[in-house]
Protein backbone atom coordinates (compact mmCIF):
# COMPACT_ATOMS: atom_id res chain seq x y z
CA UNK A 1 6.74 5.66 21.10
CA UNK A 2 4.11 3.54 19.64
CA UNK A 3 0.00 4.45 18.74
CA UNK A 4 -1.93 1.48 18.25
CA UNK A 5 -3.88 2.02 15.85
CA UNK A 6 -6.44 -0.88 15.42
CA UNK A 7 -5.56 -4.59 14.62
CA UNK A 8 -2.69 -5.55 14.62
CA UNK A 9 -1.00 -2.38 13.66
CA UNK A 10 0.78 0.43 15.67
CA UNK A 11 2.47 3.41 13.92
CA UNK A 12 5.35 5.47 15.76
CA UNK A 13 4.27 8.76 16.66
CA UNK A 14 6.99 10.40 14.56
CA UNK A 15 5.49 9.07 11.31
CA UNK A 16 1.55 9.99 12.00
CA UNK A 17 1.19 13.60 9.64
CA UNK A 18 -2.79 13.02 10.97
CA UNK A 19 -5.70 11.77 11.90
CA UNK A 20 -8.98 11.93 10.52
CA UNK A 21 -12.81 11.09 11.09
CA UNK A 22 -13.82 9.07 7.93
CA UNK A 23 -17.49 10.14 8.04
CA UNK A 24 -16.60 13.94 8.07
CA UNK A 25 -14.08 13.77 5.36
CA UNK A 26 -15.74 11.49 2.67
CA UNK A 27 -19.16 13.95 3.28
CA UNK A 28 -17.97 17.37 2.93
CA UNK A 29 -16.41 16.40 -1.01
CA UNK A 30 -14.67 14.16 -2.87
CA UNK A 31 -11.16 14.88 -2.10
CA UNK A 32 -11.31 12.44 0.38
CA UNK A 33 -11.81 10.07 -2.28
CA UNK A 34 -9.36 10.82 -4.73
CA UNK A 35 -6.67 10.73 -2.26
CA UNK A 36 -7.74 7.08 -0.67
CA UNK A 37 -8.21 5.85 -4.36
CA UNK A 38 -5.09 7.10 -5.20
CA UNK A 39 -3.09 5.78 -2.35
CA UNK A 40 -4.85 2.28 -3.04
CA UNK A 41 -3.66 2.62 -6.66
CA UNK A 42 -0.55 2.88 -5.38
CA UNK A 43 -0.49 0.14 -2.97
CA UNK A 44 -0.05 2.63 0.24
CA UNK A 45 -3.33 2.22 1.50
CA UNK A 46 -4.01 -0.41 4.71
CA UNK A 47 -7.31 -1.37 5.84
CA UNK A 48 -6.60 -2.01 9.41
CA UNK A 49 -9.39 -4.21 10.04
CA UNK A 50 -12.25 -5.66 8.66
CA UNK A 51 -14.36 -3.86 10.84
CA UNK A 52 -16.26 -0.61 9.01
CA UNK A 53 -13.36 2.24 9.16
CA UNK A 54 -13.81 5.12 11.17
CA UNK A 55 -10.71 6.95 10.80
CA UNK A 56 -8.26 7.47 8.21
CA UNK A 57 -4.64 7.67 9.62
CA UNK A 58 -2.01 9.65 7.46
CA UNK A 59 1.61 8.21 7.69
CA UNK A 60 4.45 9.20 6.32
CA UNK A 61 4.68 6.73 3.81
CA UNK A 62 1.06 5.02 3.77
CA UNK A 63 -2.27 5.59 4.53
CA UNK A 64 -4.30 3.66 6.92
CA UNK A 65 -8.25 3.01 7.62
CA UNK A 66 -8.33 2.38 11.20
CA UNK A 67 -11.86 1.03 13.02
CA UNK A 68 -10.99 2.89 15.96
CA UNK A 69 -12.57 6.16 16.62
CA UNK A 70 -10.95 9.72 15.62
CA UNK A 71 -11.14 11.08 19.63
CA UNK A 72 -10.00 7.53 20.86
CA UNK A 73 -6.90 7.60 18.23
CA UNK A 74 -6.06 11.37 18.91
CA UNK A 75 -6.59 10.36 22.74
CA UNK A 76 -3.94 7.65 22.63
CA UNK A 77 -1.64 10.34 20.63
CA UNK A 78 -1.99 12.88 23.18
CA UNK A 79 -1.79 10.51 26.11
CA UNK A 80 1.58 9.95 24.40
CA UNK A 81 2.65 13.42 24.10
CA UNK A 82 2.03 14.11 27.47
CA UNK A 83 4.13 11.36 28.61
CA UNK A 84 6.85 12.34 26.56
CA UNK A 85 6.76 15.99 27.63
CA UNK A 86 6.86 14.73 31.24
CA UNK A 87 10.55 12.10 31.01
CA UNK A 88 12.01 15.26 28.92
CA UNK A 89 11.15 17.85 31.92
CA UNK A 90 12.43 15.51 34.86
CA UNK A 91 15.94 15.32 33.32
């Protein structure tokens, strides 16, 4: 299944490793930092939209800055979970 993640962009659920609010990440250190400049070195880092980023969203293979609120993006996630937890108990 599919998270849409902002823009034009949806990730499949299997590939999202996490989700994370921008604002509490970049202001606790400057990990945050290192790892989005390094991913943007590297040419793995997406900005979703050109709206100001409020999540970060941690692929498998890229990195993504995502205007969509943390709790609306974890929302969608779980929405999807329970779905999927529901068509694997009724067969």
């Amino acid at each position: 299944m599919y998270i849409h993640i902002g823009g034009e962009y949806t990730l499949s659920d299997k590939w999202i490793i996490g989700i994370f609010d921008i604002d509490q990440t970049t202001t606790y250190g400057s990990d945050t930092m290192e790892f989005l400049s390094i991913h943007e070195k590297l040419g793995k880092l997406d900005i979703v939209s050109p709206e100001l980023p409020r999540s970060i969203v941690v692929a498998l293979d890229r990195v993504y800055l995502s205007p969509i609120n943390v709790k609306t993006l974890i929302s969608r996630y779980n929405k999807h979970m329970f779905l999927m937890d529901n068509v694997n108990d009724s067969q």
